[in-house]
PDB file of N, CA and C in Angstrom:
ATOM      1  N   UNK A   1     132.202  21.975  39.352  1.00  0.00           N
ATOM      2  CA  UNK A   1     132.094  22.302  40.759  1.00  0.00           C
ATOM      3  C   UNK A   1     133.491  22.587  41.292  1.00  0.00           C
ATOM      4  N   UNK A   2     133.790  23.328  42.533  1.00  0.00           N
ATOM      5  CA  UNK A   2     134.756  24.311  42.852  1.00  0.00           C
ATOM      6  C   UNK A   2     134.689  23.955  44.755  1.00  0.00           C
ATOM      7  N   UNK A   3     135.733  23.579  44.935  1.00  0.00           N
ATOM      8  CA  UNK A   3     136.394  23.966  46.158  1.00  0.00           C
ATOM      9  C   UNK A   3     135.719  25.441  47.122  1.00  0.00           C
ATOM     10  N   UNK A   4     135.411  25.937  47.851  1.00  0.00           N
ATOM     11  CA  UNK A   4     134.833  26.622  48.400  1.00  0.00           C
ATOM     12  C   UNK A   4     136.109  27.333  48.999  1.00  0.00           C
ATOM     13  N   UNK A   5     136.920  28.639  48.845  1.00  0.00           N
ATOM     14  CA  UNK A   5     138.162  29.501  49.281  1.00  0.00           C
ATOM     15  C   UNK A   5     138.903  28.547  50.663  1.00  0.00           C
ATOM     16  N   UNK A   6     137.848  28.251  51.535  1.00  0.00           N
ATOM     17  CA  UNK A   6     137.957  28.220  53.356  1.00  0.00           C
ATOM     18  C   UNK A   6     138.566  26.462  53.137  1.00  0.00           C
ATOM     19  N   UNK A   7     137.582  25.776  51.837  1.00  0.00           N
ATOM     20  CA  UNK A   7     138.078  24.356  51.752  1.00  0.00           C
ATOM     21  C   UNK A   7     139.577  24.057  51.278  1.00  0.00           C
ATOM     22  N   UNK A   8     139.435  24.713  50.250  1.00  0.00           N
ATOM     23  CA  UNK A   8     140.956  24.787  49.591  1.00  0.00           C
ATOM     24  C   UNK A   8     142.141  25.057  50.089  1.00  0.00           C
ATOM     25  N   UNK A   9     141.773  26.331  51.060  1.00  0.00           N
ATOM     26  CA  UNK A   9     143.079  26.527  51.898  1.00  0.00           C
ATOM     27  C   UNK A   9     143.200  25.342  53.223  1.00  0.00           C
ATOM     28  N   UNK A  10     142.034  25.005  53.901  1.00  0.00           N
ATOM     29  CA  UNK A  10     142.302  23.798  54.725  1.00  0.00           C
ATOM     30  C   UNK A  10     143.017  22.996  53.969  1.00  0.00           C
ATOM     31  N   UNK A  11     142.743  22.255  52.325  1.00  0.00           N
ATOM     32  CA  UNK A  11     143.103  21.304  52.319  1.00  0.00           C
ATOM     33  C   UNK A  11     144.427  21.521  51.830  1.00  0.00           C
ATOM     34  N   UNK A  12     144.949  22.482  51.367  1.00  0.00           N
ATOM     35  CA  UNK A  12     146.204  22.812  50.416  1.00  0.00           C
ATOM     36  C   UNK A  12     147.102  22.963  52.195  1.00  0.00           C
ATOM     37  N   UNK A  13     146.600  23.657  53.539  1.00  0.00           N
ATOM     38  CA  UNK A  13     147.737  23.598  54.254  1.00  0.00           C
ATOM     39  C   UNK A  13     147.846  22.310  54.774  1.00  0.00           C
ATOM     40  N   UNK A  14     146.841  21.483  54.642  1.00  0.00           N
ATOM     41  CA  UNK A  14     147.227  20.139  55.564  1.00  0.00           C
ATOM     42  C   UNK A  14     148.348  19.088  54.564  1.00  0.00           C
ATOM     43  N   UNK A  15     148.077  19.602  53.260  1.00  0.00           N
ATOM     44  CA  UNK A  15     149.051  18.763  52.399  1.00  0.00           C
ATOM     45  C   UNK A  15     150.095  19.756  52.851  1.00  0.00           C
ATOM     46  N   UNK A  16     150.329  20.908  52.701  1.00  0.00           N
ATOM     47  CA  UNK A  16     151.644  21.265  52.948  1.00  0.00           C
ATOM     48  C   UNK A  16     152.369  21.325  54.284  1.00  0.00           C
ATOM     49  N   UNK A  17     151.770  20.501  55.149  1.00  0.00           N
ATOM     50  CA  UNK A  17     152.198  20.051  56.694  1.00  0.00           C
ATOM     51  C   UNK A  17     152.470  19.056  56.204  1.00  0.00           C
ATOM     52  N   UNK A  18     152.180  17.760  55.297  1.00  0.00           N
ATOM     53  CA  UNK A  18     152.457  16.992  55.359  1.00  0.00           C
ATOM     54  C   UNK A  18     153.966  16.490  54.241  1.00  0.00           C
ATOM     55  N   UNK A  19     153.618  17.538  53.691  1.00  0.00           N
ATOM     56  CA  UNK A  19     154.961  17.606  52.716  1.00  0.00           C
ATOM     57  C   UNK A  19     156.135  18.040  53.970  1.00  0.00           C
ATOM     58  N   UNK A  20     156.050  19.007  54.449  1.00  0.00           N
ATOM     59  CA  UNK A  20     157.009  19.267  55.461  1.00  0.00           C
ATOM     60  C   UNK A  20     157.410  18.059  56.502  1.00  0.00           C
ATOM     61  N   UNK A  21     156.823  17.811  57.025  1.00  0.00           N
ATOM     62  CA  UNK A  21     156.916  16.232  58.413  1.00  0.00           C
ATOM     63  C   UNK A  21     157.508  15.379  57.332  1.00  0.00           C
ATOM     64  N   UNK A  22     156.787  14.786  56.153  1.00  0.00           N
ATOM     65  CA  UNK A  22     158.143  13.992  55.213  1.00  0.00           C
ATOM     66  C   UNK A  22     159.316  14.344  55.106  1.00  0.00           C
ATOM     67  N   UNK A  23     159.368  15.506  54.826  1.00  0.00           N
ATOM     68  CA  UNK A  23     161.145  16.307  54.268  1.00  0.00           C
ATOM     69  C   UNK A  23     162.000  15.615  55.596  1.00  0.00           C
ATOM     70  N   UNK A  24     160.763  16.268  57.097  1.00  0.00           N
ATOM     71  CA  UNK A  24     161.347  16.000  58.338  1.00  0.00           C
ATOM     72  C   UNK A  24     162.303  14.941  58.257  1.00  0.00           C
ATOM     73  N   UNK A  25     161.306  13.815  57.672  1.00  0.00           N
ATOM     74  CA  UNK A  25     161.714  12.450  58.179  1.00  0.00           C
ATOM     75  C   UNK A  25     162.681  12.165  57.140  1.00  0.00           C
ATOM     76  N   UNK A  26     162.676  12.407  55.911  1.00  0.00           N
ATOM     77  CA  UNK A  26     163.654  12.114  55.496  1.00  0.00           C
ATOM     78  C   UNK A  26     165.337  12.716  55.640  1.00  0.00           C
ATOM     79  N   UNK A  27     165.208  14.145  56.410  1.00  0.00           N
ATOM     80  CA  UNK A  27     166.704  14.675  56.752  1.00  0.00           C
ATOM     81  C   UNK A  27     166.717  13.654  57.694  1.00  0.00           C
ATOM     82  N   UNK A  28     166.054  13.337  58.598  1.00  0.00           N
ATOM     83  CA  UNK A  28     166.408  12.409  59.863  1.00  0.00           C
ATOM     84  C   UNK A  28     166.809  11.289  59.592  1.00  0.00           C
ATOM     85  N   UNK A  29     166.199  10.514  58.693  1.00  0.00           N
ATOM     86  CA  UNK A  29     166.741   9.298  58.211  1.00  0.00           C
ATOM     87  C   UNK A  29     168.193   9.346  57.438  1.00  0.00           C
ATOM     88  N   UNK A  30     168.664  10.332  57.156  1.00  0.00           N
ATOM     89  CA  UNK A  30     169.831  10.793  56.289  1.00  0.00           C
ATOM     90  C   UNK A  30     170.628  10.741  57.274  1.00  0.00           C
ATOM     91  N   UNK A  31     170.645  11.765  58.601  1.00  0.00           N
ATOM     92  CA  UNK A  31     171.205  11.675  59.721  1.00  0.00           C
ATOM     93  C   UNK A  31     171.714  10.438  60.450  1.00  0.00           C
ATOM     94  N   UNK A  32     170.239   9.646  60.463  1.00  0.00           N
ATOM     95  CA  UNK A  32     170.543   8.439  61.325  1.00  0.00           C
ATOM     96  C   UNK A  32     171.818   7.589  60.200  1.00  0.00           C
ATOM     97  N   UNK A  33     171.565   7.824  59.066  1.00  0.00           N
ATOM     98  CA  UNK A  33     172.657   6.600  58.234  1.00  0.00           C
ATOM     99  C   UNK A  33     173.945   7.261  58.028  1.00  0.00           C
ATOM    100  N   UNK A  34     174.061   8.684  58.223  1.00  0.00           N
ATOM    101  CA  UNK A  34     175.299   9.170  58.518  1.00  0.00           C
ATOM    102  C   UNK A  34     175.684   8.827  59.870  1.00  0.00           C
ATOM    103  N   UNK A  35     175.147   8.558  61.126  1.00  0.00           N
ATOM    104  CA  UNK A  35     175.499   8.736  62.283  1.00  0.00           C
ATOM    105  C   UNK A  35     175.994   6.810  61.838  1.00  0.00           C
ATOM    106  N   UNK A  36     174.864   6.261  61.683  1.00  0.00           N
ATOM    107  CA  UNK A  36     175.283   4.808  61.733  1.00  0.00           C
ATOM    108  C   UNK A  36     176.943   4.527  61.078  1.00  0.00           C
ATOM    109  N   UNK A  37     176.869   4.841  60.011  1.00  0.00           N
ATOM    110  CA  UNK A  37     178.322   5.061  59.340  1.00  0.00           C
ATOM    111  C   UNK A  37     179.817   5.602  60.111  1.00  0.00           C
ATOM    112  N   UNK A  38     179.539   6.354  60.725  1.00  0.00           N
ATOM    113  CA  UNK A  38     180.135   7.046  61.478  1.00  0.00           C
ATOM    114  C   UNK A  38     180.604   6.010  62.672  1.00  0.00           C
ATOM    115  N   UNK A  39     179.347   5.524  63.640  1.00  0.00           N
ATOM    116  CA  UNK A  39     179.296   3.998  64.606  1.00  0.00           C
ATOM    117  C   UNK A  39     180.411   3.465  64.126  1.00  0.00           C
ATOM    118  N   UNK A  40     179.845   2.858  62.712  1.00  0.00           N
ATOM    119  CA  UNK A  40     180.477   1.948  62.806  1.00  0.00           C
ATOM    120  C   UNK A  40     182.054   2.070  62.494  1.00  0.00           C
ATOM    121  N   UNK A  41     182.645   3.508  61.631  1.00  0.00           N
ATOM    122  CA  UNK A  41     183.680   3.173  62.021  1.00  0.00           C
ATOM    123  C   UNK A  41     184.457   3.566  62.932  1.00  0.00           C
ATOM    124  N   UNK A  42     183.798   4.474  63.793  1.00  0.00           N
ATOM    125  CA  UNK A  42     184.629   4.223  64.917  1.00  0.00           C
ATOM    126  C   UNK A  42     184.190   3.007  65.947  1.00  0.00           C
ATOM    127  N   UNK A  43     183.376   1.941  65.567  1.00  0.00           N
ATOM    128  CA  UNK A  43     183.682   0.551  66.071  1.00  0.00           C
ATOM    129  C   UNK A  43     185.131  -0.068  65.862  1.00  0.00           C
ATOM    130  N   UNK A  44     185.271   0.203  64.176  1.00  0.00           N
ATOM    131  CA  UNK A  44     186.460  -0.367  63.736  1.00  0.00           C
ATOM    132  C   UNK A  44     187.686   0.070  63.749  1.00  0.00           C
ATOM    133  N   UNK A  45     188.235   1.494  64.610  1.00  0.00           N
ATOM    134  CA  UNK A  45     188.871   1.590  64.786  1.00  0.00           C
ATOM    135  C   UNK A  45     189.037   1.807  66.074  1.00  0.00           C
ATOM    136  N   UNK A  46     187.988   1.256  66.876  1.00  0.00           N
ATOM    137  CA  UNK A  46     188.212   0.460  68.159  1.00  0.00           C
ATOM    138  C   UNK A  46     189.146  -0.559  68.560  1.00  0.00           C
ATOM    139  N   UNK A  47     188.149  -1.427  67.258  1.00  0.00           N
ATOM    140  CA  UNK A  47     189.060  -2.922  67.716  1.00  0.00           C
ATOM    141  C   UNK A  47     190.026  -2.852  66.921  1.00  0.00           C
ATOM    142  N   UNK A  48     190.784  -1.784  66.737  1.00  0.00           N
ATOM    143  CA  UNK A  48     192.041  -1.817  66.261  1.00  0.00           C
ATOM    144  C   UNK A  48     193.205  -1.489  67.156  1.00  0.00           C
ATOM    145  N   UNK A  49     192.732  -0.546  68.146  1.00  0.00           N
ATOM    146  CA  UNK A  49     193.016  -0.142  69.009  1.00  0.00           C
ATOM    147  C   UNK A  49     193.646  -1.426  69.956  1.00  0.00           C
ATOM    148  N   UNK A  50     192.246  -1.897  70.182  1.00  0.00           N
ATOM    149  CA  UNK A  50     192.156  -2.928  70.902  1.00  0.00           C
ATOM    150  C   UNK A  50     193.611  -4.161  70.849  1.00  0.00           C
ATOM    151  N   UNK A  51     192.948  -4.575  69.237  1.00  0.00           N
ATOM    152  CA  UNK A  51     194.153  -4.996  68.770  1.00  0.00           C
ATOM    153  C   UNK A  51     195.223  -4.773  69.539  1.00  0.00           C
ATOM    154  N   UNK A  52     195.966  -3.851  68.961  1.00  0.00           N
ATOM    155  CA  UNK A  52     197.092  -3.276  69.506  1.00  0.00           C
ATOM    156  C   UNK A  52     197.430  -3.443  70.972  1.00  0.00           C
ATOM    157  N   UNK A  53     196.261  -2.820  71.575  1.00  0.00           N
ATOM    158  CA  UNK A  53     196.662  -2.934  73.200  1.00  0.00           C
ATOM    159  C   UNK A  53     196.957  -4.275  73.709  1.00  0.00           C
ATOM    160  N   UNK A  54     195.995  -5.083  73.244  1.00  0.00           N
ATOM    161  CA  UNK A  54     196.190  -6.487  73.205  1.00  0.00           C
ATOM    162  C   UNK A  54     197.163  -7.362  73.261  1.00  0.00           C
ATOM    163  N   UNK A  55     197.921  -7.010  72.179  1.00  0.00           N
ATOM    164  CA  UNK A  55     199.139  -7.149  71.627  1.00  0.00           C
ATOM    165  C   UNK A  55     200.442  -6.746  72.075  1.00  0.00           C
ATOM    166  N   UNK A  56     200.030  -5.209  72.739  1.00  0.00           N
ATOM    167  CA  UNK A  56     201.291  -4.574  73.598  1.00  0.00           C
ATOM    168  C   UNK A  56     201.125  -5.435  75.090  1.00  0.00           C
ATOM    169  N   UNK A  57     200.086  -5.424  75.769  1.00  0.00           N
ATOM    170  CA  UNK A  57     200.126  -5.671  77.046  1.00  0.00           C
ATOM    171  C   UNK A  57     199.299  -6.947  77.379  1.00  0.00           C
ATOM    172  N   UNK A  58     198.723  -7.743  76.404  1.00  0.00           N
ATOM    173  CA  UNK A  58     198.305  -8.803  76.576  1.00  0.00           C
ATOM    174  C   UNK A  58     196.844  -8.671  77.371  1.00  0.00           C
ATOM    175  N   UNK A  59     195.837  -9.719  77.122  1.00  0.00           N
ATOM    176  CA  UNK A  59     194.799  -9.902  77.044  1.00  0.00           C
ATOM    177  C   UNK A  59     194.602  -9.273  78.718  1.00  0.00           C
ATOM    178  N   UNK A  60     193.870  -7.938  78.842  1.00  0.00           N
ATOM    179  CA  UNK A  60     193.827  -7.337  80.343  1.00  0.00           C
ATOM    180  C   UNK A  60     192.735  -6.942  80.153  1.00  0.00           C
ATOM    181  N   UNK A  61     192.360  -6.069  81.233  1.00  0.00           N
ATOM    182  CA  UNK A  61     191.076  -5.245  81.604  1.00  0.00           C
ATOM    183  C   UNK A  61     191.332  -3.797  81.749  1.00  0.00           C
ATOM    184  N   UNK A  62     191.131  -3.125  81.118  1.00  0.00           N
ATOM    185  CA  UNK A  62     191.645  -1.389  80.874  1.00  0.00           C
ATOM    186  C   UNK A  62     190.311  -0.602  81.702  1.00  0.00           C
ATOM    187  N   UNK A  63     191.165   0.374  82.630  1.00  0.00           N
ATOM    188  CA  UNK A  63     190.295   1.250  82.873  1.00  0.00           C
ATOM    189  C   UNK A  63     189.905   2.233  82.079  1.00  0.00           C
ATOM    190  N   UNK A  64     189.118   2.734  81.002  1.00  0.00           N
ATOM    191  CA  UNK A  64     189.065   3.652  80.299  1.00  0.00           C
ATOM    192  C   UNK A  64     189.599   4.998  80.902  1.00  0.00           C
ATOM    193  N   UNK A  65     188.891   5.415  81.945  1.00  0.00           N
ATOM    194  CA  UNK A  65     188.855   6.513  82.555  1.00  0.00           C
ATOM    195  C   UNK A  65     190.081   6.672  83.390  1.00  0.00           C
ATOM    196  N   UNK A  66     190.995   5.861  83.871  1.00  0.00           N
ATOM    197  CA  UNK A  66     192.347   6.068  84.691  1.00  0.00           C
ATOM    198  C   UNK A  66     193.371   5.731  83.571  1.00  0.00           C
ATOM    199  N   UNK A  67     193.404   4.433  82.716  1.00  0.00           N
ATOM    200  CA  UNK A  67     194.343   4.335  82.158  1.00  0.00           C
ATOM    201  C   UNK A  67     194.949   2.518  82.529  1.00  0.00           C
ATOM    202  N   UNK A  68     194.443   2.726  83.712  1.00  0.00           N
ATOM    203  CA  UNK A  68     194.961   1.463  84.823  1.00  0.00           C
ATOM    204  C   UNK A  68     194.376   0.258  83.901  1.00  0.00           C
ATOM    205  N   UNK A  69     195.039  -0.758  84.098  1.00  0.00           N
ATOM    206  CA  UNK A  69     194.676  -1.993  83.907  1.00  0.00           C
ATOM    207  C   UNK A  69     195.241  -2.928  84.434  1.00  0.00           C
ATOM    208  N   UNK A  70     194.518  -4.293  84.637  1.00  0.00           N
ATOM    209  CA  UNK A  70     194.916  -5.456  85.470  1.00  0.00           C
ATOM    210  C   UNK A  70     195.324  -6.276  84.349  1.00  0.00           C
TER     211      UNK A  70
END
């Protein structure tokens, strides 16, 4: 017994939608762990920063956006 032309192609495009939406998800998930990677090191060369400022001008409150700090 045989697939009927109209069945086969329903079922062959719904697998190949679904092969596609996987690929989706997996570039995205690739993305997200490049982006995470990325986070984190520019976390760490935050608090390096930080460090430093710390260190130059002692434990303050920095305005990012002016420069100013108390």
């Amino acid at each position: 017994m045989k697939l009927t032309k109209k069945e086969q192609a329903n079922l062959k495009g719904l697998v190949d939608q679904i092969k596609q939406v996987e690929s989706a998800i997996g570039q995205l998930e690739l993305q997200k762990s490049n982006a995470i990677i990325a986070l984190r090191s520019m976390m760490e060369s935050l608090s390096g920063v930080k460090a430093s400022l710390t260190e130059k001008y002692g434990d303050v409150s920095i305005d990012v956006a002016t420069g100013n700090f108390k």
